[in-house]
C-alpha atoms as a PDB file:
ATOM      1  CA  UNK A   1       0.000   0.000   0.000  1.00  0.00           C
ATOM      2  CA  UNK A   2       2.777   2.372  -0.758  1.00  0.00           C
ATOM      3  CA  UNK A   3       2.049   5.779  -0.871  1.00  0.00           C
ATOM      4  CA  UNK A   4      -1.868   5.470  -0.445  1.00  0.00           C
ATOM      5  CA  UNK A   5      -3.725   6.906   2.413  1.00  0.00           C
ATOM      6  CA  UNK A   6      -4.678   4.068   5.105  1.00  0.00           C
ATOM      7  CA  UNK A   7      -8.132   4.701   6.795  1.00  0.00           C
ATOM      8  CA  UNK A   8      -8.789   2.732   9.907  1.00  0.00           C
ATOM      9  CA  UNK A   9     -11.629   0.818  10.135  1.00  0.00           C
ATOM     10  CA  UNK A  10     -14.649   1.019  12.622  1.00  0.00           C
ATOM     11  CA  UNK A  11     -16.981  -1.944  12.851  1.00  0.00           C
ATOM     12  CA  UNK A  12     -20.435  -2.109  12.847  1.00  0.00           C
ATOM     13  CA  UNK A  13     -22.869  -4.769  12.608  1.00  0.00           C
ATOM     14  CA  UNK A  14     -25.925  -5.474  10.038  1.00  0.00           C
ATOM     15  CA  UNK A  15     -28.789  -2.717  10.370  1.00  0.00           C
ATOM     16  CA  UNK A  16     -27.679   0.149  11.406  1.00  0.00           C
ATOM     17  CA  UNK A  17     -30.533   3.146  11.006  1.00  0.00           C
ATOM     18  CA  UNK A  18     -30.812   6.823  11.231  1.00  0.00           C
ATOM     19  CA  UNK A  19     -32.191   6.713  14.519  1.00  0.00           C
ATOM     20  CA  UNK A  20     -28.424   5.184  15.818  1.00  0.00           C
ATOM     21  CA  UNK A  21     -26.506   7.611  13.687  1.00  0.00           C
ATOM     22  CA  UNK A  22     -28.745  10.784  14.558  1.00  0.00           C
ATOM     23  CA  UNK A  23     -30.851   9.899  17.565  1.00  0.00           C
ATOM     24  CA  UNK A  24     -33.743  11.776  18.006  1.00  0.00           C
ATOM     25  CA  UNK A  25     -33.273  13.357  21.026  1.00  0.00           C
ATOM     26  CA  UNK A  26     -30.626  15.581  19.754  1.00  0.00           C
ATOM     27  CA  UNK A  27     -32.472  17.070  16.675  1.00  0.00           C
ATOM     28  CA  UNK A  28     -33.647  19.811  17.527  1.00  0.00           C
ATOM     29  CA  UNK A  29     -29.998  20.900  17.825  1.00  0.00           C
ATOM     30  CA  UNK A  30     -27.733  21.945  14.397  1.00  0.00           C
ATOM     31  CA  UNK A  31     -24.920  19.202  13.053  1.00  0.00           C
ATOM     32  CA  UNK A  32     -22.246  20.085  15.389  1.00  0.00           C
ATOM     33  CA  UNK A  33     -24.610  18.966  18.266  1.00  0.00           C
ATOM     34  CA  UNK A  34     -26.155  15.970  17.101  1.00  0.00           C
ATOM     35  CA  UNK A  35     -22.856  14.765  15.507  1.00  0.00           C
ATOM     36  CA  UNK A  36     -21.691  14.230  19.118  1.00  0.00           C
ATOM     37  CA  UNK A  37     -24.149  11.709  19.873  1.00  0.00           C
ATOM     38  CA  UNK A  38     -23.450   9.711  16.742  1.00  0.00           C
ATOM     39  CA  UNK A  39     -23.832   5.739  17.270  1.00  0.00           C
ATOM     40  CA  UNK A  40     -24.158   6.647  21.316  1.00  0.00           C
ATOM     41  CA  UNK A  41     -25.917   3.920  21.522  1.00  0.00           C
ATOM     42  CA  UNK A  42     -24.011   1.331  20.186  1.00  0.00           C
ATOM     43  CA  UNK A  43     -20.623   2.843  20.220  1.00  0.00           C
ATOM     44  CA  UNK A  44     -20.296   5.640  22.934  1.00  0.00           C
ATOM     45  CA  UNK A  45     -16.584   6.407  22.138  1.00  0.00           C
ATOM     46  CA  UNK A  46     -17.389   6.756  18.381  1.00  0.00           C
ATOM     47  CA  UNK A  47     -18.068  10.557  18.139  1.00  0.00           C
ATOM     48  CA  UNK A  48     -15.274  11.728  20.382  1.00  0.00           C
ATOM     49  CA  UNK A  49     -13.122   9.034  19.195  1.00  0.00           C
ATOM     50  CA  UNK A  50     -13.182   8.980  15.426  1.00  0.00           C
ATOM     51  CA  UNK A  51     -10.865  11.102  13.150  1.00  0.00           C
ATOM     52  CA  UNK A  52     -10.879  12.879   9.905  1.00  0.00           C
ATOM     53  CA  UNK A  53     -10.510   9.331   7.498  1.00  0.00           C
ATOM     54  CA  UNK A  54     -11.492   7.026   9.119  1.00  0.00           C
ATOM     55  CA  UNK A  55     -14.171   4.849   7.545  1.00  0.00           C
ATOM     56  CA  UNK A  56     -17.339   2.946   8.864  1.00  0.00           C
ATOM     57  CA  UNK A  57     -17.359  -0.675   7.711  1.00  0.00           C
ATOM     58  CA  UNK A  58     -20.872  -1.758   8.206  1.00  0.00           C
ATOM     59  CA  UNK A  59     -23.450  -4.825   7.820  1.00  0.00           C
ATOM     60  CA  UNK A  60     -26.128  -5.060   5.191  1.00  0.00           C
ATOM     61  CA  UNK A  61     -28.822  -2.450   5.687  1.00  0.00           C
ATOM     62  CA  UNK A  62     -26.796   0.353   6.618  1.00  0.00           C
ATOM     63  CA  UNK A  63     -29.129   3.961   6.926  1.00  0.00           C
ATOM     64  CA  UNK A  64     -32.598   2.041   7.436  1.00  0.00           C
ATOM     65  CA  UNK A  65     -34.904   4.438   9.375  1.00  0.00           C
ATOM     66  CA  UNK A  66     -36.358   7.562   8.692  1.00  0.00           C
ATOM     67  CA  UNK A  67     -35.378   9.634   5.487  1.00  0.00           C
ATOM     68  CA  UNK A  68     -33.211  12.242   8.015  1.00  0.00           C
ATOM     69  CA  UNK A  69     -30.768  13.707   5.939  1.00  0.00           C
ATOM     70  CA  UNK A  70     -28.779  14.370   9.232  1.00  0.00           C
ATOM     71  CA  UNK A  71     -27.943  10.669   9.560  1.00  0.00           C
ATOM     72  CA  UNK A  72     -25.426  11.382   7.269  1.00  0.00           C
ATOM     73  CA  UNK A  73     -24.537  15.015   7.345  1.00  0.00           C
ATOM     74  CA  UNK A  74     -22.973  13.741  11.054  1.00  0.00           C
ATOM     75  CA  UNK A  75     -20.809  11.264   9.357  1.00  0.00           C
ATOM     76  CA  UNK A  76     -19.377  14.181   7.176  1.00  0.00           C
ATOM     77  CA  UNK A  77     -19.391  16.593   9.881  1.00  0.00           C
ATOM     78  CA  UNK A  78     -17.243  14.318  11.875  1.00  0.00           C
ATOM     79  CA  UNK A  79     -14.930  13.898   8.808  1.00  0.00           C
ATOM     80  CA  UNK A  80     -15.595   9.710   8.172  1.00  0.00           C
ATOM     81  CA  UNK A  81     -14.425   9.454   4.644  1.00  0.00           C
ATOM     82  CA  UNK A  82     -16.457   6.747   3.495  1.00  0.00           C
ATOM     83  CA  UNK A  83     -19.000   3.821   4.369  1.00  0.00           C
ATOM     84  CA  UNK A  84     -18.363   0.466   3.190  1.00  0.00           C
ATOM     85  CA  UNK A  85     -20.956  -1.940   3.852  1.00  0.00           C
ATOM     86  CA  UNK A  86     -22.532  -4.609   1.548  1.00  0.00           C
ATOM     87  CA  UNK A  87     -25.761  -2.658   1.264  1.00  0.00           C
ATOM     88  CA  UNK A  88     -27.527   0.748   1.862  1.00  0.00           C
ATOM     89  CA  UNK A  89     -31.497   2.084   2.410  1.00  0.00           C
ATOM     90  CA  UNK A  90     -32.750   3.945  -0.690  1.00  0.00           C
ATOM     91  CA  UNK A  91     -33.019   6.850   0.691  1.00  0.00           C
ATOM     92  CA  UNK A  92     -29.727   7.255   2.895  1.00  0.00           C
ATOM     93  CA  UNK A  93     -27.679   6.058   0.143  1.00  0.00           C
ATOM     94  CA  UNK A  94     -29.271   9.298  -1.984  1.00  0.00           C
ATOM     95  CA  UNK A  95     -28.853  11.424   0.724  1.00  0.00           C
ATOM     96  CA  UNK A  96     -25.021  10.554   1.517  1.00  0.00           C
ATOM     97  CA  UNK A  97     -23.859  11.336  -1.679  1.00  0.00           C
ATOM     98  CA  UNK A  98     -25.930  14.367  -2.022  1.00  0.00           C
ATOM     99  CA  UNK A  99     -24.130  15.487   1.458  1.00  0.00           C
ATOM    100  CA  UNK A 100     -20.836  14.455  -0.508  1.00  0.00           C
ATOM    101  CA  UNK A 101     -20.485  10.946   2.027  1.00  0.00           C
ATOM    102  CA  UNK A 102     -18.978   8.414  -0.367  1.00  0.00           C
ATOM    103  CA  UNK A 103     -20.754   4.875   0.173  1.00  0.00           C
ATOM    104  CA  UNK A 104     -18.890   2.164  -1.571  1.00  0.00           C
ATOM    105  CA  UNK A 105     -20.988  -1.000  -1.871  1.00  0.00           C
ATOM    106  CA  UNK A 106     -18.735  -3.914  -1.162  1.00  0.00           C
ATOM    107  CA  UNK A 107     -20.041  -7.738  -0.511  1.00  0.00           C
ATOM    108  CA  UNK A 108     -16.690  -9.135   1.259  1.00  0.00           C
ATOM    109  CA  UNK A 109     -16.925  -5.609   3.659  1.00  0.00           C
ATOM    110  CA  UNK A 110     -17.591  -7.918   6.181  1.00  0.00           C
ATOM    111  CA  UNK A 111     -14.066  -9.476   6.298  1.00  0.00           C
ATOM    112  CA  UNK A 112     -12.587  -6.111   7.560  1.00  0.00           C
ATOM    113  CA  UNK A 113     -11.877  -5.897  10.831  1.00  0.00           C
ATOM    114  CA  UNK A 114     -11.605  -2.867  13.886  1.00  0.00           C
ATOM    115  CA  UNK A 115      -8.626  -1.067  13.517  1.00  0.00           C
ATOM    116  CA  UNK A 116      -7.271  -2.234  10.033  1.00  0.00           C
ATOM    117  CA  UNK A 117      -5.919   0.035   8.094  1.00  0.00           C
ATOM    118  CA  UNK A 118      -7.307  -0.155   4.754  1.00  0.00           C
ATOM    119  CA  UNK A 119      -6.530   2.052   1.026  1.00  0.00           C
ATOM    120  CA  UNK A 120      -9.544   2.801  -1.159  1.00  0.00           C
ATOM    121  CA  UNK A 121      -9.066   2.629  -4.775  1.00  0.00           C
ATOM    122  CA  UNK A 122     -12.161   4.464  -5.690  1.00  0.00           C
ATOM    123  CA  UNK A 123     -11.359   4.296  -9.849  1.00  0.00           C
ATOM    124  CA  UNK A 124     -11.523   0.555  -9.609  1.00  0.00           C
ATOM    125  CA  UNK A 125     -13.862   0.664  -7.016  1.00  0.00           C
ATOM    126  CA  UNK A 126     -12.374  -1.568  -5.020  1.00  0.00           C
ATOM    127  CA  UNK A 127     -11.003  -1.644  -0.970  1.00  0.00           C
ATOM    128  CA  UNK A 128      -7.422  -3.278   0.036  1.00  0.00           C
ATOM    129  CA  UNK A 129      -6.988  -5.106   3.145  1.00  0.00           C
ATOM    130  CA  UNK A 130      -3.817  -4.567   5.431  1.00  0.00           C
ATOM    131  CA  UNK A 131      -3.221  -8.013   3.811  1.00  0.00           C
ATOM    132  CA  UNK A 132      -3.128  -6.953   0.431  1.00  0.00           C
ATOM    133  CA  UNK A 133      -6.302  -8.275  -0.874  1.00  0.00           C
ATOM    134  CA  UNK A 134      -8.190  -6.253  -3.168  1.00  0.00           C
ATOM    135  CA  UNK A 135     -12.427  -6.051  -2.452  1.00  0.00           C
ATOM    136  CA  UNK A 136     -14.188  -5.161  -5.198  1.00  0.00           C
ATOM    137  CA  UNK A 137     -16.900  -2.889  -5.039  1.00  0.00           C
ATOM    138  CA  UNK A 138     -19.942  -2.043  -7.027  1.00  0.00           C
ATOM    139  CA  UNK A 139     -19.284   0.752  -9.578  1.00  0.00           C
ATOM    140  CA  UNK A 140     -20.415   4.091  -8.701  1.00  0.00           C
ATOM    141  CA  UNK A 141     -21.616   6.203 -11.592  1.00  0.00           C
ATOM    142  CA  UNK A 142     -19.574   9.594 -12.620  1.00  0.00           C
ATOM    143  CA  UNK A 143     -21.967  11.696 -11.576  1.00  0.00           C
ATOM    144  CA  UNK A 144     -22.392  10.643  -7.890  1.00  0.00           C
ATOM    145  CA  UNK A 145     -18.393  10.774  -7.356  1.00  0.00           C
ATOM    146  CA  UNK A 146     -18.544  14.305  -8.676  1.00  0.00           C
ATOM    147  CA  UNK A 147     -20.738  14.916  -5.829  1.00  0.00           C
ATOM    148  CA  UNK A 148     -18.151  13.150  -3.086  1.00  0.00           C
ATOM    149  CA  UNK A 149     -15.292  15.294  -4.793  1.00  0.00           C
ATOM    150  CA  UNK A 150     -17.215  18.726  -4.937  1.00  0.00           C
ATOM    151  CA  UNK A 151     -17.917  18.085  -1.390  1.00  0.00           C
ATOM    152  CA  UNK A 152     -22.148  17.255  -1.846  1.00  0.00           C
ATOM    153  CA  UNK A 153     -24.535  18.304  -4.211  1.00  0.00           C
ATOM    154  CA  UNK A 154     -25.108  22.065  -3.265  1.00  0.00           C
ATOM    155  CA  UNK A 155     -21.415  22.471  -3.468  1.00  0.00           C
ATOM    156  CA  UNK A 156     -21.605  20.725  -7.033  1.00  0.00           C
ATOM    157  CA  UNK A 157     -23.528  23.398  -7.808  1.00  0.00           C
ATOM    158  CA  UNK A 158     -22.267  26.320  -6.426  1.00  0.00           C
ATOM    159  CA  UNK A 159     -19.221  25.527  -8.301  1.00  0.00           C
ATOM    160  CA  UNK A 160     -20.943  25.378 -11.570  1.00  0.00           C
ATOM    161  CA  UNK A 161     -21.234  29.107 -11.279  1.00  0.00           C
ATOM    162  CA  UNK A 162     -24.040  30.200  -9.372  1.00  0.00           C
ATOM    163  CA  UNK A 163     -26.630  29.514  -6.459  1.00  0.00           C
ATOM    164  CA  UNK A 164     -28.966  26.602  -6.704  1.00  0.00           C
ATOM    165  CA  UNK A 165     -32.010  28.835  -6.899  1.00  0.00           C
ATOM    166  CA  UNK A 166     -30.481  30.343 -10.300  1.00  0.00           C
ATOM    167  CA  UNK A 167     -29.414  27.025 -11.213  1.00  0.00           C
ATOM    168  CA  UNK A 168     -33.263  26.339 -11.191  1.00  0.00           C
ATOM    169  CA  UNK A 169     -34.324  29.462 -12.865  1.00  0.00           C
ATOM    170  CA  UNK A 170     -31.850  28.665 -15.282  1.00  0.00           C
ATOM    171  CA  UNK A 171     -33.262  25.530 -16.410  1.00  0.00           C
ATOM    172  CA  UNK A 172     -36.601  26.773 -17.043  1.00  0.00           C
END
């Protein structure tokens, strides 16, 4: 893995939803808030512990819940780079990439482990283990790793030259 960035791995089991990665009780506060009380419930350490890079490796049915766009707005807020699981909800998957949260859709995610350090290769799309092995990922169109590089949707278009509302009027 010479000269790649290594992302350490948190694990998580199979259905993880909204409600565990933006609990309830906290939204009526902005991201900054409710971002501290990501996954309190299943992994208290996670929001104070996690750092800009690191990646969530996940179960199948990762986002299930309510549509809450906050359920992932507090994984970019607390820098996570990306979400590897072997499959997403609809609607958080939508709203991940639209907050500029790159999910990579892998089936063998589940033989990471806590604490590896792992490369993405996210032309290929594929993860490497600490052991070398390469995980191959579902392909994720153009257009939705535009998003993840511009940073989310409304940054996507802001940098297109102008506000989303003219963007709109535009198109008319």
């Amino acid at each position: 893995m010479n000269g790649q960035t290594l992302h350490r791995v948190w694990r998580l089991g199979a259905d993880i939803d909204t409600d565990a990665l933006a609990p309830g009780h906290a939204m009526k506060h902005g991201i900054d808030i409710i971002a501290r009380h990501c996954l309190e419930a299943i992994r208290p350490e996670f929001a104070s512990e996690v750092k800009p890079g690191d990646v969530i490796v996940a179960g199948p049915n990762f986002g299930i819940g309510s549509s809450r766009e906050q359920a992932a707005a507090v994984l970019v807020q607390l820098g996570v780079a990306a979400v590897i699981a072997p499959s997403y909800s609809g609607l958080y998957f939508r709203n991940a990439f639209n907050l500029g949260l790159l999910l990579l859709t892998c089936a063998e995610a589940e033989t990471l482990n806590e604490g590896d350090r792992i490369a993405l290769d996210t032309t290929a799309p594929a993860v490497v283990s600490p052991r070398g092995a390469r995980l191959a990922c579902e392909p994720v169109p153009g257009f939705l790793m535009d998003m993840v590089r511009a940073g989310g949707l409304m940054n996507q278009l802001r940098q297109r030259g102008g506000s989303p509302a003219s963007q709109k009027a535009s198109n008319v």
